[in-house]
PDB file of N, CA and C in Angstrom:
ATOM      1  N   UNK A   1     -20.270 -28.076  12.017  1.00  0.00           N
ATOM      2  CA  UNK A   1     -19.282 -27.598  11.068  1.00  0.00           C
ATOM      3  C   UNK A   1     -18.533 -28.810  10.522  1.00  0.00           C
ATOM      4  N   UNK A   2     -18.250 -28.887   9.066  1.00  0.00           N
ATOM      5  CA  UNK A   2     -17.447 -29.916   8.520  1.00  0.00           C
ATOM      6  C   UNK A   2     -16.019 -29.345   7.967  1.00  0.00           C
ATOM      7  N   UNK A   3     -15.647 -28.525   8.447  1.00  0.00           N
ATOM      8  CA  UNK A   3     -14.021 -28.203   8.097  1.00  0.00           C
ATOM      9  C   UNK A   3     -13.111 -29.001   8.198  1.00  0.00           C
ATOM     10  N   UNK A   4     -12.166 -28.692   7.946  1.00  0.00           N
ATOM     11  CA  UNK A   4     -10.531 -29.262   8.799  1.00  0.00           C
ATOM     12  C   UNK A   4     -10.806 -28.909   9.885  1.00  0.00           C
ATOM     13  N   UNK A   5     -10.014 -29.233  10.656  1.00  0.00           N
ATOM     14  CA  UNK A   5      -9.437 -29.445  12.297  1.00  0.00           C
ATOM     15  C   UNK A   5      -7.695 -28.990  11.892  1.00  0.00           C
ATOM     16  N   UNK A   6      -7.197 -27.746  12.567  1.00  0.00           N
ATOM     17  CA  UNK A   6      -6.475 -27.690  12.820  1.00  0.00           C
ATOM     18  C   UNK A   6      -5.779 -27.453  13.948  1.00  0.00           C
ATOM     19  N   UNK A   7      -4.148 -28.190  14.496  1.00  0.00           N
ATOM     20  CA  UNK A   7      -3.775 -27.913  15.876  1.00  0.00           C
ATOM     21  C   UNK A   7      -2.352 -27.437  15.904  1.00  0.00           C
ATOM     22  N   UNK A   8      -2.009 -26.944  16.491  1.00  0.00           N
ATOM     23  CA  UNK A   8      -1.094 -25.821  16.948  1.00  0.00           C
ATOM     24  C   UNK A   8      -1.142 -25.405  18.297  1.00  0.00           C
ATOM     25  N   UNK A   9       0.323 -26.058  18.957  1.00  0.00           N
ATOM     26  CA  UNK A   9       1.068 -25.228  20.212  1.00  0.00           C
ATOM     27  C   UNK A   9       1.358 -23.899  20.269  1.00  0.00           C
ATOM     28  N   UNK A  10       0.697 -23.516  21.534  1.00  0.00           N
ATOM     29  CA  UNK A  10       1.108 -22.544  21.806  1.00  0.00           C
ATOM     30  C   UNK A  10       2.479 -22.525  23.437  1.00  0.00           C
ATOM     31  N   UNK A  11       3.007 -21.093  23.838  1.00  0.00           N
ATOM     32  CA  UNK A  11       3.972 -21.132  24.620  1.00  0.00           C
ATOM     33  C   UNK A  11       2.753 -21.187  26.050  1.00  0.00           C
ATOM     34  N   UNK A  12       3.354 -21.272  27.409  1.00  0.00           N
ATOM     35  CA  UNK A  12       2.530 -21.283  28.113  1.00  0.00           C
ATOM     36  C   UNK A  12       1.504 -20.011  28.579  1.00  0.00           C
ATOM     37  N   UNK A  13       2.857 -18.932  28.100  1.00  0.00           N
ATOM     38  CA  UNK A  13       2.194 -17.461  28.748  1.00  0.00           C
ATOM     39  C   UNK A  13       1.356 -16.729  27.240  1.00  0.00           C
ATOM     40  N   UNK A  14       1.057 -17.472  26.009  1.00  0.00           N
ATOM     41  CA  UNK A  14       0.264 -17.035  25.307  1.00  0.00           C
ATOM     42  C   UNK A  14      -1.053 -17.746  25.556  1.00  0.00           C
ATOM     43  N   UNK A  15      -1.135 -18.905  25.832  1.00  0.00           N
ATOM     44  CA  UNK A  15      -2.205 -19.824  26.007  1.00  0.00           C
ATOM     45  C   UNK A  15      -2.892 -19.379  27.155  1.00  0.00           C
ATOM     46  N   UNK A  16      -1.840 -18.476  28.207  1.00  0.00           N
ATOM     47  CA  UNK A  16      -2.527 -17.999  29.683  1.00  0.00           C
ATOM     48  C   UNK A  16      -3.150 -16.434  28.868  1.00  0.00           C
ATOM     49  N   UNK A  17      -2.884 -15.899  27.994  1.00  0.00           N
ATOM     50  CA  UNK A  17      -3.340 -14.838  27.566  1.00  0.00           C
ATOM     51  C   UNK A  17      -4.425 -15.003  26.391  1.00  0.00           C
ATOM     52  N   UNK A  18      -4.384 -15.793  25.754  1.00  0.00           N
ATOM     53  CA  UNK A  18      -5.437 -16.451  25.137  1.00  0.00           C
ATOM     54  C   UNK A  18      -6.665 -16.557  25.908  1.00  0.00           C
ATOM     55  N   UNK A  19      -6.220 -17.429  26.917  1.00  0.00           N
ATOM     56  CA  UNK A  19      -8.045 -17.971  27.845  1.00  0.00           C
ATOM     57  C   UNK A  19      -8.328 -16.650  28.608  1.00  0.00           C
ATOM     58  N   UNK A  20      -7.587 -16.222  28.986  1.00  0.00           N
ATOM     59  CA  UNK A  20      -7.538 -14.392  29.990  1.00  0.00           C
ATOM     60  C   UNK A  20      -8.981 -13.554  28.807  1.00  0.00           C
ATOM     61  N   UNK A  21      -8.318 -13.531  27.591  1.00  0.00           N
ATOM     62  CA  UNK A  21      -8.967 -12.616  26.683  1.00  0.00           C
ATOM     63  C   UNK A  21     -10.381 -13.229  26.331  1.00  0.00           C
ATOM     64  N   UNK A  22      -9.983 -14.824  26.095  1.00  0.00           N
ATOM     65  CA  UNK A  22     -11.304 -15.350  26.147  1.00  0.00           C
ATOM     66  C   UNK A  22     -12.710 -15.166  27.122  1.00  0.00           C
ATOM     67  N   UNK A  23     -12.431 -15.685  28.057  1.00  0.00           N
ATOM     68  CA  UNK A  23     -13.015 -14.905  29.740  1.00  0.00           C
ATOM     69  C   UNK A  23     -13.671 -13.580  29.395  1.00  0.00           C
ATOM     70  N   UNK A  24     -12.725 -12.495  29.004  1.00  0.00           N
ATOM     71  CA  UNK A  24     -13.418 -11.501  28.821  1.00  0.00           C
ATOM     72  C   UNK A  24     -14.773 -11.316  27.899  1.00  0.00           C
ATOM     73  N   UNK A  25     -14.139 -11.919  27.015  1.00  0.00           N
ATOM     74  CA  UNK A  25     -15.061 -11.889  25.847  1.00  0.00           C
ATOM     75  C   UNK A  25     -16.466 -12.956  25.568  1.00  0.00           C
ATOM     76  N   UNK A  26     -16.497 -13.667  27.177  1.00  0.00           N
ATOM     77  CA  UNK A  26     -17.248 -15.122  26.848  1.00  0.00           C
ATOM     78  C   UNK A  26     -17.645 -15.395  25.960  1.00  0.00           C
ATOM     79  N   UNK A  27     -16.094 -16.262  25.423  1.00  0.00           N
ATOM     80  CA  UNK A  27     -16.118 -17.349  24.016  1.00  0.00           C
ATOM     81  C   UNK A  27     -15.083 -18.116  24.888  1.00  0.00           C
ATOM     82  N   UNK A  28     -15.026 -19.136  23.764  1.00  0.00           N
ATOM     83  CA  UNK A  28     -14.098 -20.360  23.988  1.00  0.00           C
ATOM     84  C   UNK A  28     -12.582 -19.404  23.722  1.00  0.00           C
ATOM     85  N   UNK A  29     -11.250 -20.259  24.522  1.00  0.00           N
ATOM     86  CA  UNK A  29     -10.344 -19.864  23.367  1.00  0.00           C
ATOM     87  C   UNK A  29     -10.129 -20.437  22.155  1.00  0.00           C
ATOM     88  N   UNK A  30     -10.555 -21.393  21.784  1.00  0.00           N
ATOM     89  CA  UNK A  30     -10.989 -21.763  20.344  1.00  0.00           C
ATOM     90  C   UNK A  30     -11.592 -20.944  19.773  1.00  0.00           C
ATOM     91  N   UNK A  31     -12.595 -20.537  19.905  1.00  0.00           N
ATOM     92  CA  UNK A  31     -13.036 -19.865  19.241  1.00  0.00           C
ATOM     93  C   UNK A  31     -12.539 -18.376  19.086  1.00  0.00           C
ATOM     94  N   UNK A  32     -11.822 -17.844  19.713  1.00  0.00           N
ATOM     95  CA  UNK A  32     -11.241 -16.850  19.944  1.00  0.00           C
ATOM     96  C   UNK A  32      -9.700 -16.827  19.273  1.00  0.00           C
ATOM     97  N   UNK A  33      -9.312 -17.836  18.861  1.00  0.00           N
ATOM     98  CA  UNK A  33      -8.439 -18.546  18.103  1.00  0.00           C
ATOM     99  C   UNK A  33      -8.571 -18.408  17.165  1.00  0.00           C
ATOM    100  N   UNK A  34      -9.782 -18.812  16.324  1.00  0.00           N
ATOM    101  CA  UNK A  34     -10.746 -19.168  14.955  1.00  0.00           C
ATOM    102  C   UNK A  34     -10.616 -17.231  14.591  1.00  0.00           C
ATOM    103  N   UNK A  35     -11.335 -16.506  15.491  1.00  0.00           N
ATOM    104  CA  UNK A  35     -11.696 -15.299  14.966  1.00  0.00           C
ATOM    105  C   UNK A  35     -10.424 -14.186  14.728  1.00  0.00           C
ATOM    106  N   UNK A  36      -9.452 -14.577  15.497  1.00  0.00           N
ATOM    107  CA  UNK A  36      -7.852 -14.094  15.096  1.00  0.00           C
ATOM    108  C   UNK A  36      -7.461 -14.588  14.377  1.00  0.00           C
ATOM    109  N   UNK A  37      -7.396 -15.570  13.345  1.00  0.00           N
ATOM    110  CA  UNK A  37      -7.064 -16.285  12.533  1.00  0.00           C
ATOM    111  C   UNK A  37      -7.498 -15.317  11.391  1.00  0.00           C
ATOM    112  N   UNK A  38      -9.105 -15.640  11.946  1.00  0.00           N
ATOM    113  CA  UNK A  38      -9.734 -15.283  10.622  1.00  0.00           C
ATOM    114  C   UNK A  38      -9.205 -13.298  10.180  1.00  0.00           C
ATOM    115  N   UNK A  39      -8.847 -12.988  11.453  1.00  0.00           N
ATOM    116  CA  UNK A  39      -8.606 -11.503  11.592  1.00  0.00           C
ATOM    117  C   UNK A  39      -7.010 -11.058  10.829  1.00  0.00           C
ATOM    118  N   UNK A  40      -6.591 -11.853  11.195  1.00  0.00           N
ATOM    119  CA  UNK A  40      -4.876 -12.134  10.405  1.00  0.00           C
ATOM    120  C   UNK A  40      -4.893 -12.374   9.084  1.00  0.00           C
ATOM    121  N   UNK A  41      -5.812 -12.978   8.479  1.00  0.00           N
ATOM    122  CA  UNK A  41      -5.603 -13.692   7.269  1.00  0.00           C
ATOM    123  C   UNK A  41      -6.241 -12.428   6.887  1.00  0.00           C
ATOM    124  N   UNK A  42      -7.508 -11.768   6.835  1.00  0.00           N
ATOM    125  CA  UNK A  42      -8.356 -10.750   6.258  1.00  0.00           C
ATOM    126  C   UNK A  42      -7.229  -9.662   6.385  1.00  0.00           C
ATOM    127  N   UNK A  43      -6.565  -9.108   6.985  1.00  0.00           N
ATOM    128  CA  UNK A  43      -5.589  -8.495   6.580  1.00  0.00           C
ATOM    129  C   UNK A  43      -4.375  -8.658   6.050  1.00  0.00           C
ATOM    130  N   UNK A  44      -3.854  -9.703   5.734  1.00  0.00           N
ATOM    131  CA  UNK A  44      -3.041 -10.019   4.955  1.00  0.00           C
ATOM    132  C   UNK A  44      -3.569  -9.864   3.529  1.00  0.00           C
ATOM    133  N   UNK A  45      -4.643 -10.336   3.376  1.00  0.00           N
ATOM    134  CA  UNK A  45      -5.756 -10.090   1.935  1.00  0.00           C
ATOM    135  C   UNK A  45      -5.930  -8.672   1.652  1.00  0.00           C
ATOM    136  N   UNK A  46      -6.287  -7.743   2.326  1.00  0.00           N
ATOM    137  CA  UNK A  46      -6.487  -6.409   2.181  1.00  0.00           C
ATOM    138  C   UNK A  46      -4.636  -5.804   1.880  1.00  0.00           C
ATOM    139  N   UNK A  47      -4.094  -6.255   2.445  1.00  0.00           N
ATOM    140  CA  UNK A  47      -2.421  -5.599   2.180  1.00  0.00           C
ATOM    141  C   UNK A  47      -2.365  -6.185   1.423  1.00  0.00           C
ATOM    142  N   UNK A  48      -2.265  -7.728   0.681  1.00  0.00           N
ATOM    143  CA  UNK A  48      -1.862  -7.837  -0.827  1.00  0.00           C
ATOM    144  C   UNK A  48      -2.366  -7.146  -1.540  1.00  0.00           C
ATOM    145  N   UNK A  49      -4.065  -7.174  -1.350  1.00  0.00           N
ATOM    146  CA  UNK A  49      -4.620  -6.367  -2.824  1.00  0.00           C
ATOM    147  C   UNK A  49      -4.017  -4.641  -2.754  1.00  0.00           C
ATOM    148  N   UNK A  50      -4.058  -4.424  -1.822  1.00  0.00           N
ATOM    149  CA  UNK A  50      -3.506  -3.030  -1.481  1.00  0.00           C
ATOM    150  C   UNK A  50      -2.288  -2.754  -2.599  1.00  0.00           C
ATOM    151  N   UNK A  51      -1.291  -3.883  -1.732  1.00  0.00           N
ATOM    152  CA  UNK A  51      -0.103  -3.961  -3.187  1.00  0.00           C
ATOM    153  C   UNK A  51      -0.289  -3.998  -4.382  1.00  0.00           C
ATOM    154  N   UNK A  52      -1.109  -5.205  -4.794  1.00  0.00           N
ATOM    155  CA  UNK A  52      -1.562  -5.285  -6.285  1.00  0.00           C
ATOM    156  C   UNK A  52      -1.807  -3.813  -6.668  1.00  0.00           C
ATOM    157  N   UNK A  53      -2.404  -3.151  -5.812  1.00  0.00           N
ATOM    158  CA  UNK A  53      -3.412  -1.855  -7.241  1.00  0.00           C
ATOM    159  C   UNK A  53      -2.089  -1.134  -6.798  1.00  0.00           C
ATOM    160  N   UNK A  54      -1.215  -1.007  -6.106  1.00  0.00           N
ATOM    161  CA  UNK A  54      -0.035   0.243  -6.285  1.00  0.00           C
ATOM    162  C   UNK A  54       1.224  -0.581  -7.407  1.00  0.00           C
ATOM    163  N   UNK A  55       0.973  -1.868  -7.594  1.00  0.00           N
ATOM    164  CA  UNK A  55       1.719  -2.495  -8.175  1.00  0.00           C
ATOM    165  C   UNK A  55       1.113  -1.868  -9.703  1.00  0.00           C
ATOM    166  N   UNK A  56      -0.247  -2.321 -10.009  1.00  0.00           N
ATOM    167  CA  UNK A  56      -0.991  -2.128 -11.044  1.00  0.00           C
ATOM    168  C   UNK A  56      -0.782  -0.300 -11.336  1.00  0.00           C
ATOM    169  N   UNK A  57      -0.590   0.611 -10.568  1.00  0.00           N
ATOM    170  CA  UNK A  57      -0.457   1.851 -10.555  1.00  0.00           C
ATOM    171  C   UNK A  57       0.526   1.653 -11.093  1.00  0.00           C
ATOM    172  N   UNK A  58       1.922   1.456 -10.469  1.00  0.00           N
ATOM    173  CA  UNK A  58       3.304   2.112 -10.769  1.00  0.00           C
ATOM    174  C   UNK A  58       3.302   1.172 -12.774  1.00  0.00           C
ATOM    175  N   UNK A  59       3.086   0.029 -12.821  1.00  0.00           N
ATOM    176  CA  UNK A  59       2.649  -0.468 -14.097  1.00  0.00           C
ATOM    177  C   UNK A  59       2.346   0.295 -15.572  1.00  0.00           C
ATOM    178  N   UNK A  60       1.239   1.072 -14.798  1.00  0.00           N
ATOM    179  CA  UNK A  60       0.609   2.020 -15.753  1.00  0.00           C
ATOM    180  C   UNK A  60       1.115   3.519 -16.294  1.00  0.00           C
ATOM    181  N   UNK A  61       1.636   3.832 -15.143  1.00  0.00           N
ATOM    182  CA  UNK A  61       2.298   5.010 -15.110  1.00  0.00           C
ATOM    183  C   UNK A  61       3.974   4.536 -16.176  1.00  0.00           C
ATOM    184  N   UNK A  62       4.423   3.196 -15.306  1.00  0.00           N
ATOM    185  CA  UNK A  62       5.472   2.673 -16.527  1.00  0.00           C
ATOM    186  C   UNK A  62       5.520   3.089 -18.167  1.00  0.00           C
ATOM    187  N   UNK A  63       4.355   2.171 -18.365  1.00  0.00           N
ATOM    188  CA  UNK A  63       3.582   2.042 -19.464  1.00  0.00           C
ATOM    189  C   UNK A  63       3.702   3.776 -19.901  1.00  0.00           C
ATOM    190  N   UNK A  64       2.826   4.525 -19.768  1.00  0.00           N
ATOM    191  CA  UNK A  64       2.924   5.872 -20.143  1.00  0.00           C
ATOM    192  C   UNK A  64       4.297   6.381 -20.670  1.00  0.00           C
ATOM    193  N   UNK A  65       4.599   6.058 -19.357  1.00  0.00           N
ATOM    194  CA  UNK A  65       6.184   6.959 -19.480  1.00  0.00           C
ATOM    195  C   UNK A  65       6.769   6.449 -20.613  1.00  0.00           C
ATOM    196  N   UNK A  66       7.161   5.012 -21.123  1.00  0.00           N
ATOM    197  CA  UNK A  66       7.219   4.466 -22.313  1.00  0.00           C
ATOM    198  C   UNK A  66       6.964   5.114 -23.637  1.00  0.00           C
ATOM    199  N   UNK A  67       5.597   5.337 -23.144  1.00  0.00           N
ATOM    200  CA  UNK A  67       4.980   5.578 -24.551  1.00  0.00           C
ATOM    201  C   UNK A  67       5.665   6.976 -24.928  1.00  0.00           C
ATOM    202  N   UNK A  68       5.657   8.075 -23.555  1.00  0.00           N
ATOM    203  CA  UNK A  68       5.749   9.374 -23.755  1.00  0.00           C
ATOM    204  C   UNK A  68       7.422   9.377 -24.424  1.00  0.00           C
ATOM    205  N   UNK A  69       8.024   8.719 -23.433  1.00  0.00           N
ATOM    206  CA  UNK A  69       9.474   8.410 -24.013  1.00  0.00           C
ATOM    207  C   UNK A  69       9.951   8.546 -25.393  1.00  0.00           C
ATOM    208  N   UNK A  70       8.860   7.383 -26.069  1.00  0.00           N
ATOM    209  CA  UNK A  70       8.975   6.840 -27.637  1.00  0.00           C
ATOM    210  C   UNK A  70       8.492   7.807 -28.376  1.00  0.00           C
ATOM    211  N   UNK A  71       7.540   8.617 -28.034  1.00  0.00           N
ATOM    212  CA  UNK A  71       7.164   9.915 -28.584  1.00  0.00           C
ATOM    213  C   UNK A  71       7.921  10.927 -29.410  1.00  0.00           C
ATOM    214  N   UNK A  72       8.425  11.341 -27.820  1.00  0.00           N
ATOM    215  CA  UNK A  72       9.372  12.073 -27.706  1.00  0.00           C
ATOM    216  C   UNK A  72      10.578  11.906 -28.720  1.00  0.00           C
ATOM    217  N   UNK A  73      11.290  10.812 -28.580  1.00  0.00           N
ATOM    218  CA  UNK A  73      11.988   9.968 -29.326  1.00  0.00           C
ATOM    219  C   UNK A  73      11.647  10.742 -31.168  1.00  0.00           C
ATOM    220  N   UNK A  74      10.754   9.917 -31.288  1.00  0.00           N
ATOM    221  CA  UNK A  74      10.135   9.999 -32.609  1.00  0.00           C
ATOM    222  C   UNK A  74      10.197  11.390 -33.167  1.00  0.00           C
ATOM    223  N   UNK A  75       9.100  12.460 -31.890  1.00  0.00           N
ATOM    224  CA  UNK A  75       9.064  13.559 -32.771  1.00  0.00           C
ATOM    225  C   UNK A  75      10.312  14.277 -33.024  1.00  0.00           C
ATOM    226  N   UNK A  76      11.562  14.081 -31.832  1.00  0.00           N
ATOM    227  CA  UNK A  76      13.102  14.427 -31.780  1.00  0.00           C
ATOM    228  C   UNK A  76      13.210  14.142 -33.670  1.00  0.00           C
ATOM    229  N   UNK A  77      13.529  13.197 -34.000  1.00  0.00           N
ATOM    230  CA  UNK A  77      14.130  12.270 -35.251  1.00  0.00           C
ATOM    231  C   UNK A  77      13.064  13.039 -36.715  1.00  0.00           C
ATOM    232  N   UNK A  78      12.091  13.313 -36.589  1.00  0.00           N
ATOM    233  CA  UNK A  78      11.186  14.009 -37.772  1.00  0.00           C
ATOM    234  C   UNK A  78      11.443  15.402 -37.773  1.00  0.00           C
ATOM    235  N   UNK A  79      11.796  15.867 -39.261  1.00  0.00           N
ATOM    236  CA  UNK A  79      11.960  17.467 -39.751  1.00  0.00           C
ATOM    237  C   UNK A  79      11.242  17.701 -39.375  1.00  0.00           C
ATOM    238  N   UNK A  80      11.289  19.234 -39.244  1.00  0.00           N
ATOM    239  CA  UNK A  80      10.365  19.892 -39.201  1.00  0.00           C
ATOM    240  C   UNK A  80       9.085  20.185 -40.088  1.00  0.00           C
ATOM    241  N   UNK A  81       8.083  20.138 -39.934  1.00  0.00           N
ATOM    242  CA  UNK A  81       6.703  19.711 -41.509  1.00  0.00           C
ATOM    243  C   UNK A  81       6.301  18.600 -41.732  1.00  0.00           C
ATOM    244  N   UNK A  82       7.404  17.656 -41.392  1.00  0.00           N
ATOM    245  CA  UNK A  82       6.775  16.237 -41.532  1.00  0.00           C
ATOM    246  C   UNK A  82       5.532  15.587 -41.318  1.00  0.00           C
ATOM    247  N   UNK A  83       5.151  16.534 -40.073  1.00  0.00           N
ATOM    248  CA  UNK A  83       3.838  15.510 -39.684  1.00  0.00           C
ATOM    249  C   UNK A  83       2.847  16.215 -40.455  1.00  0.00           C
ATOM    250  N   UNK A  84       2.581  17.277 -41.418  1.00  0.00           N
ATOM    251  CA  UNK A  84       1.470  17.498 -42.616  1.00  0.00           C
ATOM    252  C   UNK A  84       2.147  16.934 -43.690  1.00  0.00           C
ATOM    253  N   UNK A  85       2.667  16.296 -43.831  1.00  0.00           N
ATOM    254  CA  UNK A  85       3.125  15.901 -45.356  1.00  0.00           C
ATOM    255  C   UNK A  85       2.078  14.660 -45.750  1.00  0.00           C
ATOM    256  N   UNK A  86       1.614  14.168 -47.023  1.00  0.00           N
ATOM    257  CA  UNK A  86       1.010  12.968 -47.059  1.00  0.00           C
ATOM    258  C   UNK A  86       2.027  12.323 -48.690  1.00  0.00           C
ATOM    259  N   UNK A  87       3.090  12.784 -48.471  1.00  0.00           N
ATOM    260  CA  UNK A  87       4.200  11.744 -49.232  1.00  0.00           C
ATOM    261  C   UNK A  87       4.459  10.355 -49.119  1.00  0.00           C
ATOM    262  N   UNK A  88       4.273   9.504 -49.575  1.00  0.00           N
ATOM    263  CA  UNK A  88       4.718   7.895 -49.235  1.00  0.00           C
ATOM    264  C   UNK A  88       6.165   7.716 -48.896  1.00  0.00           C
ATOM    265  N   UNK A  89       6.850   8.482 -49.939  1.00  0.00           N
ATOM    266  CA  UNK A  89       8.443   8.287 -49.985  1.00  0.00           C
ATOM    267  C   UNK A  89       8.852   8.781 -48.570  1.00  0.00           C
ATOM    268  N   UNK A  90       8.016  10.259 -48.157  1.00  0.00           N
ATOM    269  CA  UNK A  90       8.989  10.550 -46.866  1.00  0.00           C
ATOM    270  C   UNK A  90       8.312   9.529 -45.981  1.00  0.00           C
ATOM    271  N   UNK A  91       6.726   8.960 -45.874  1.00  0.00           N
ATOM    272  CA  UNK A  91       6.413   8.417 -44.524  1.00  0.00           C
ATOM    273  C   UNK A  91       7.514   6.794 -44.337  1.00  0.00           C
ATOM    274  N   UNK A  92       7.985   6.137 -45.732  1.00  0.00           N
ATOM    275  CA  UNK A  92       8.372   4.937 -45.664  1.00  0.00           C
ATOM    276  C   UNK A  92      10.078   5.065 -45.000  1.00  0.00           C
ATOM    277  N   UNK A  93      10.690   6.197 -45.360  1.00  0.00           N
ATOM    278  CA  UNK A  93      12.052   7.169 -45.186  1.00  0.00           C
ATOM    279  C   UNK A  93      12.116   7.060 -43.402  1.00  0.00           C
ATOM    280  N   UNK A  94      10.875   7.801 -43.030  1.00  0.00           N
ATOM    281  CA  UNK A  94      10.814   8.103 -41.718  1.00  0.00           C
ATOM    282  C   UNK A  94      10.678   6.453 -41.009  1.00  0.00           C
ATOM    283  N   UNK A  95      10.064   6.089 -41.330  1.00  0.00           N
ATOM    284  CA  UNK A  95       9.387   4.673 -40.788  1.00  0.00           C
ATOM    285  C   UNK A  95      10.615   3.878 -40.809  1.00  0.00           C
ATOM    286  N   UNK A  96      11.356   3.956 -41.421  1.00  0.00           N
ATOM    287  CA  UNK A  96      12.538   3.361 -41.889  1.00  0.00           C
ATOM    288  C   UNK A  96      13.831   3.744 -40.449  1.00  0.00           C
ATOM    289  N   UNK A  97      13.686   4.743 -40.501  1.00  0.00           N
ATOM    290  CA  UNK A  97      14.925   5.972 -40.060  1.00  0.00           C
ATOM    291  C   UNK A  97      14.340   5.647 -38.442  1.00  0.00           C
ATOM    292  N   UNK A  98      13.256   4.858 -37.621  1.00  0.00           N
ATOM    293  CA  UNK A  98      12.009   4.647 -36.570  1.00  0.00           C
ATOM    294  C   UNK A  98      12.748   3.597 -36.439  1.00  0.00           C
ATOM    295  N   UNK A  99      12.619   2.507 -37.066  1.00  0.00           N
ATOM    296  CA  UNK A  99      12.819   1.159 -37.427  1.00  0.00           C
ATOM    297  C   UNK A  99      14.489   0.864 -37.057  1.00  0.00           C
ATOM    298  N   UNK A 100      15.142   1.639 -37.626  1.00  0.00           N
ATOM    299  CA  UNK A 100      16.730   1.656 -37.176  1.00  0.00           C
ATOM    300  C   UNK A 100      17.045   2.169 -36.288  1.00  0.00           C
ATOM    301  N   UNK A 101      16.158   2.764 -35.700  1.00  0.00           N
ATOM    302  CA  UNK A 101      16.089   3.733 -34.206  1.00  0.00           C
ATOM    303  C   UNK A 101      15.927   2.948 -33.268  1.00  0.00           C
ATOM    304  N   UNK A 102      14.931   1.841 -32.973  1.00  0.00           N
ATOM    305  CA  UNK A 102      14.523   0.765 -32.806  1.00  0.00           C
ATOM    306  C   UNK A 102      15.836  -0.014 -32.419  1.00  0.00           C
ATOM    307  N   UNK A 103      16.201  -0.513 -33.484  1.00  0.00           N
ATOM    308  CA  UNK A 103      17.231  -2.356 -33.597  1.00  0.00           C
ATOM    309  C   UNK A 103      18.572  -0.908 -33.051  1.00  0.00           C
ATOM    310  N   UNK A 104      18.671  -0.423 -33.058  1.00  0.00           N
ATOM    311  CA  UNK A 104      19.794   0.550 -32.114  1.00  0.00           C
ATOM    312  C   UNK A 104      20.031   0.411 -30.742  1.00  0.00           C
ATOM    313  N   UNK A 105      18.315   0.654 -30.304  1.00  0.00           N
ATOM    314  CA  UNK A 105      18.159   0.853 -28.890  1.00  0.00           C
ATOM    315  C   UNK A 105      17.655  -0.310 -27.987  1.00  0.00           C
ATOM    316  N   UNK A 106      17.904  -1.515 -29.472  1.00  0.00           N
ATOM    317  CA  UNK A 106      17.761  -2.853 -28.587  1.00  0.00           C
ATOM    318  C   UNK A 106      19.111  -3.414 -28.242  1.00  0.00           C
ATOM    319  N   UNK A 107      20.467  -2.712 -29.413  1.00  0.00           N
ATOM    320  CA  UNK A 107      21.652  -3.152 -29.262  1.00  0.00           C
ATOM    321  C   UNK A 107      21.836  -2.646 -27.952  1.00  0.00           C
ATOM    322  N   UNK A 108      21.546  -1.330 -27.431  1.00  0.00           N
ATOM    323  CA  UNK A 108      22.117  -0.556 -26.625  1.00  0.00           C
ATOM    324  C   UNK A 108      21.582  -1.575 -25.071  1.00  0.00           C
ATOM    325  N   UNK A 109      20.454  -1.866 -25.030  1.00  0.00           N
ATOM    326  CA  UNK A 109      19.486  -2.298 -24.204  1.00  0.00           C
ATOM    327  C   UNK A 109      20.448  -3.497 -23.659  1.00  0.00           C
ATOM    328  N   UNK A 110      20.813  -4.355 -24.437  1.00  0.00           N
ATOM    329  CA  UNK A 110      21.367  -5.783 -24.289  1.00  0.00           C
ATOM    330  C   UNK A 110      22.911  -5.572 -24.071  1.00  0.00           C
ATOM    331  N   UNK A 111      23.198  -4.136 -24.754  1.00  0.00           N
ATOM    332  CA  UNK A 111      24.534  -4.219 -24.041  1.00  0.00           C
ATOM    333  C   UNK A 111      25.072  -3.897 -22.758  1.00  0.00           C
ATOM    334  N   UNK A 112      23.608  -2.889 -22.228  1.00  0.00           N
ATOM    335  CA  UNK A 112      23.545  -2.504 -20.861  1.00  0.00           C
ATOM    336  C   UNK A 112      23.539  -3.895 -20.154  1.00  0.00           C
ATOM    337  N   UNK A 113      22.683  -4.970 -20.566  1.00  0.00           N
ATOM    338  CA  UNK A 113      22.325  -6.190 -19.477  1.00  0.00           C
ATOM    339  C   UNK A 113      23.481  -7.241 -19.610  1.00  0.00           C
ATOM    340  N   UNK A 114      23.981  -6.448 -20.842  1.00  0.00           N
ATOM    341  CA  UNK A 114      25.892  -8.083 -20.385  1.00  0.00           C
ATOM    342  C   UNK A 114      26.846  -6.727 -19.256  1.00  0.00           C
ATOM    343  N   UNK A 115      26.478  -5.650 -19.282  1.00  0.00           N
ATOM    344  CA  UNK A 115      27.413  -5.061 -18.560  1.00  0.00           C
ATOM    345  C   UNK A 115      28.664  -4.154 -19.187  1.00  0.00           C
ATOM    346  N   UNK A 116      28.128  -4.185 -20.487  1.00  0.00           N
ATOM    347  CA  UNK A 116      29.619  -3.528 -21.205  1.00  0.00           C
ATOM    348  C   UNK A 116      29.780  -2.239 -20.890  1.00  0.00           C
ATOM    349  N   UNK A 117      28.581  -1.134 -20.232  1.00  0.00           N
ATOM    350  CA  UNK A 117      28.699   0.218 -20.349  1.00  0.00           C
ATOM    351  C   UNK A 117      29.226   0.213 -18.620  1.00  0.00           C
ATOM    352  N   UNK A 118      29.938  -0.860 -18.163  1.00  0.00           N
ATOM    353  CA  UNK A 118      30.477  -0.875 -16.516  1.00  0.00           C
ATOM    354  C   UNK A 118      32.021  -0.614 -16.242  1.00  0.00           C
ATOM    355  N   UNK A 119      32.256  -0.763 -17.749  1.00  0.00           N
ATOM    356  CA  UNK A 119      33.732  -0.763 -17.895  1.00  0.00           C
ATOM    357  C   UNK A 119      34.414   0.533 -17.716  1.00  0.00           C
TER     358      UNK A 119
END
C-alpha cells in the first residue's frame, strides 16, 4: 500500500478495547482501526447526502410555494374576464399594475430586514 500513514493516541482503556475486539476478530488493531475509520467516514457520507436531498426537498417545495404564492397574488389583482381578453391595452395595464406589485413587495421585503415592522 502507498497511502499516508496516519498516527493517533489513543486513552489506555480504548487501546485495551481496541486489541480485545481485534483478538476477536483476528485482525491487527490497525487494521481494525483502518476499517472503523473507514466505517465512520461512510456514514458521515450517507448522513450528508441524506441532508442534501431533504435540503434539495425542502428547496423545491420553497420554490413552489413561491410560485403558488405569486399566482395567487396575481390572479387576486386581475378582474374578473381578464384572463380571455386578447386586448394589448388591458395586458400592458395589468403587467404594469404586476410590476408595481412587485417594487411594493420589495419595499416591504427590505423594510422587514432593517427591522422597521419591530417597532
Amino acid at each position: 500500500m502507498t497511502g499516508r500513514s496516519v498516527h493517533f493516541r489513543l486513552e489506555d482503556d480504548e487501546f485495551i478495547f481496541l486489541v480485545e475486539e481485534a483478538k476477536k476478530l483476528k485482525i491487527s488493531a490497525n487494521a481494525l482501526a483502518k476499517i472503523r475509520h473507514r466505517e465512520a467516514m461512510a456514514g458521515f457520507d450517507r448522513k450528508h447526502e441524506a441532508l442534501l436531498e431533504t435540503m434539495r426537498a425542502v428547496l423545491a417545495a420553497l420554490e413552489k410555494g413561491n410560485i403558488l404564492a405569486a399566482s395567487a397574488v396575481i390572479s387576486a389583482a386581475l378582474p374578473l374576464g381578464i384572463g380571455t381578453t386578447d386586448d394589448d391595452a388591458i395586458a400592458h395595464q395589468v403587467r404594469a399594475h404586476v410590476e408595481e406589485a412587485i417594487r411594493l413587495g420589495r419595499n416591504m421585503s427590505s423594510s422587514y430586514d432593517k427591522g422597521r415592522f419591530d417597532e
